[in-house]
C-alpha atoms as a PDB file:
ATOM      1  CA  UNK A   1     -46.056  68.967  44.053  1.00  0.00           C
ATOM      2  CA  UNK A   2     -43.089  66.955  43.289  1.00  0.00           C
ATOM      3  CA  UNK A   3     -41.151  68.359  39.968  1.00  0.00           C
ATOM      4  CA  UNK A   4     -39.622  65.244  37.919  1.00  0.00           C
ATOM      5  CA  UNK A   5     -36.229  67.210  36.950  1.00  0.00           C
ATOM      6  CA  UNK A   6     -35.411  66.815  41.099  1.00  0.00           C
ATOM      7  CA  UNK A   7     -36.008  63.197  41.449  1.00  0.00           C
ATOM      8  CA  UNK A   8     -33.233  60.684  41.258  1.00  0.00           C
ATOM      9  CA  UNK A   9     -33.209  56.882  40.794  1.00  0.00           C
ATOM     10  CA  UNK A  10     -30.341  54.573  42.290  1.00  0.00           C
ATOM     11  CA  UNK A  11     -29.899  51.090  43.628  1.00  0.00           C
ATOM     12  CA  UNK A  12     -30.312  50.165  47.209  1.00  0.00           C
ATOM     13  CA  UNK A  13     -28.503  47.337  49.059  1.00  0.00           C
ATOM     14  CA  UNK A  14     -29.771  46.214  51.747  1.00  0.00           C
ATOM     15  CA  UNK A  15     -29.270  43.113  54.467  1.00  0.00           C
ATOM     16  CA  UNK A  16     -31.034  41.311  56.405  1.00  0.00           C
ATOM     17  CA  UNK A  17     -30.039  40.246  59.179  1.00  0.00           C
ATOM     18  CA  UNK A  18     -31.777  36.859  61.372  1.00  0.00           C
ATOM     19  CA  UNK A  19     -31.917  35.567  64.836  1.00  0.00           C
ATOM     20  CA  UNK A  20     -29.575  32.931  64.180  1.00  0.00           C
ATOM     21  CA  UNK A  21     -27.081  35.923  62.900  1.00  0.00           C
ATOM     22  CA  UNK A  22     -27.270  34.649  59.331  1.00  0.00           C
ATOM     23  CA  UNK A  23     -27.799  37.627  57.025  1.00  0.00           C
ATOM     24  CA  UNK A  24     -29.115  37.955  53.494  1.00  0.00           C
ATOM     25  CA  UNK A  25     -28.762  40.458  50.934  1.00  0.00           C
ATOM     26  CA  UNK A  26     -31.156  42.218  48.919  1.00  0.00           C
ATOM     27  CA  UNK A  27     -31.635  44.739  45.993  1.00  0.00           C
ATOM     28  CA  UNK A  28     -34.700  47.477  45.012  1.00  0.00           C
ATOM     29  CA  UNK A  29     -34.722  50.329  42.926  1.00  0.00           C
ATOM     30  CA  UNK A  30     -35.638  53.302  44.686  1.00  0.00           C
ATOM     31  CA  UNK A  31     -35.976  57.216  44.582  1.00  0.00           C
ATOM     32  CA  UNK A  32     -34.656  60.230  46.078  1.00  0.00           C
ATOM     33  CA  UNK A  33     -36.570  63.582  45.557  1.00  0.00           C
ATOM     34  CA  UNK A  34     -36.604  66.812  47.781  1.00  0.00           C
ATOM     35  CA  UNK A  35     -40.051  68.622  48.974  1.00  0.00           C
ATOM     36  CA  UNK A  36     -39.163  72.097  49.980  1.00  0.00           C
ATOM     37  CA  UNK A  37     -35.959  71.517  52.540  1.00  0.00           C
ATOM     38  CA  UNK A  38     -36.671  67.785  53.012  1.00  0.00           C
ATOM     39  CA  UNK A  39     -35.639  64.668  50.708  1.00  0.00           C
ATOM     40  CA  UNK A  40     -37.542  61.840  50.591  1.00  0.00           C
ATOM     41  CA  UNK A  41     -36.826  58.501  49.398  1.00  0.00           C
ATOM     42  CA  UNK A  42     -39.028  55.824  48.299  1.00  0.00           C
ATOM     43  CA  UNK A  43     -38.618  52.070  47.048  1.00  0.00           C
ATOM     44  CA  UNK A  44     -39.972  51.500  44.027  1.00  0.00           C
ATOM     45  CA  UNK A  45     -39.350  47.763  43.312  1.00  0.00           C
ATOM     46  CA  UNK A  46     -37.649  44.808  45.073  1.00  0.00           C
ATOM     47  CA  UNK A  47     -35.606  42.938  42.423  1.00  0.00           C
ATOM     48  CA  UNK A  48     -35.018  39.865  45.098  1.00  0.00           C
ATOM     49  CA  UNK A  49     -32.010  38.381  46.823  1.00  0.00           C
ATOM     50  CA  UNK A  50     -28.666  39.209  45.464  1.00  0.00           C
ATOM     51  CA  UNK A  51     -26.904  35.917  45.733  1.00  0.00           C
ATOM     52  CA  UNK A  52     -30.073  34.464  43.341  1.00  0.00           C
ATOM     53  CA  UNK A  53     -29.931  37.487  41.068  1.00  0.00           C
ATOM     54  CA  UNK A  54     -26.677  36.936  40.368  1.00  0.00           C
ATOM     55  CA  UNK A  55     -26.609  33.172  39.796  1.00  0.00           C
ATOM     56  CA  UNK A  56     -29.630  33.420  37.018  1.00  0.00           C
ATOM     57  CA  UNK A  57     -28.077  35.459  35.554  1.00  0.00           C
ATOM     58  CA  UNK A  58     -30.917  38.380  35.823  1.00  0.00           C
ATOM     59  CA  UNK A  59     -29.172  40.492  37.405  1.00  0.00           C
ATOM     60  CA  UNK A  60     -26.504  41.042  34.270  1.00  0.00           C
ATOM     61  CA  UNK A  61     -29.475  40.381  32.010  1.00  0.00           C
ATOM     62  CA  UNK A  62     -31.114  43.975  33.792  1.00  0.00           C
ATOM     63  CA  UNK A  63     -28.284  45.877  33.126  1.00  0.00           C
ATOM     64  CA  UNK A  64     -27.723  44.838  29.651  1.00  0.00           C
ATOM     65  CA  UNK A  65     -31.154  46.303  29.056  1.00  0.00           C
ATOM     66  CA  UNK A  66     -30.484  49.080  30.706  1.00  0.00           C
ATOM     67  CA  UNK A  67     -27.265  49.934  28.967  1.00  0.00           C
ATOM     68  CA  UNK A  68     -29.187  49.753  25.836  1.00  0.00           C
ATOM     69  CA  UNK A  69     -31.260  51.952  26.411  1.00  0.00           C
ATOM     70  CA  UNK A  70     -28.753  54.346  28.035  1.00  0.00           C
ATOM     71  CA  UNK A  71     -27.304  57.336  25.960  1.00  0.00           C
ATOM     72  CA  UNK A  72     -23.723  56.838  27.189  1.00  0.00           C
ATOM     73  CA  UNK A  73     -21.441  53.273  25.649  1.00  0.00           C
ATOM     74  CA  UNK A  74     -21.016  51.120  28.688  1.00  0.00           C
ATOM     75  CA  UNK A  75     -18.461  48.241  28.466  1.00  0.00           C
ATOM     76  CA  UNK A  76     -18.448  45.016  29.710  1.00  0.00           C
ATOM     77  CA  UNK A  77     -15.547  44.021  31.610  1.00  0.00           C
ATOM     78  CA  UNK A  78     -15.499  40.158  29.625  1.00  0.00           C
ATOM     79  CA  UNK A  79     -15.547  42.514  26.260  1.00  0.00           C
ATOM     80  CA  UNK A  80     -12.369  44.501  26.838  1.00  0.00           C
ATOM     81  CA  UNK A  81     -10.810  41.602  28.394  1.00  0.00           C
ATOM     82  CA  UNK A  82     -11.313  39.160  25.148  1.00  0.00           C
ATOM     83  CA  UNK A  83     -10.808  41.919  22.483  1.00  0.00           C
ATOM     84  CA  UNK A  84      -8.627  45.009  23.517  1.00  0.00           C
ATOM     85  CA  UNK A  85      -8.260  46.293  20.047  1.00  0.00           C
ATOM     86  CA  UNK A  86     -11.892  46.824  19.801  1.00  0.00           C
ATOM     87  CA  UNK A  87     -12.121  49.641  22.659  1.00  0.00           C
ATOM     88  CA  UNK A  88     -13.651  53.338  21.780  1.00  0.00           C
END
């Protein structure tokens, strides 16, 4: 049995790479959790293509969410940038 305090969520990057040695990159959320002495990991969900994440605008849209619901403050970079005087 898998206890939830062990597993861990992150990121993953990965590339793909063609024939015609073009390559494209891609993001997922997956886990890491351990089973005795091993450590598994598992993807959970393909978010798509980088390059098109980025230029939608999801991709900043995703972590805005997620820094809402986070318990730390995250900052944007655009928000200290514009108005020092307003950092914690």
């Amino acid at each position: 049995m898998v206890s939830w305090y062990n597993i861990l969520m992150f990121v993953r990057k990965y590339v793909r790479r063609r024939a015609d040695d073009s390559s494209e990159t891609f993001l997922a959320i997956a886990r890491t959790h351990r089973q005795g002495k091993k450590v598994y990991q598992q993807e959970l969900c393909r978010l798509g293509k980088l390059e098109e994440l980025q230029t939608s605008g999801q991709l900043d849209r995703l972590i805005r969410g997620l820094a809402q619901v986070s318990r730390r403050r995250w900052v944007m970079v655009d928000e200290v940038a514009s108005e020092p005087d307003k950092l914690p």
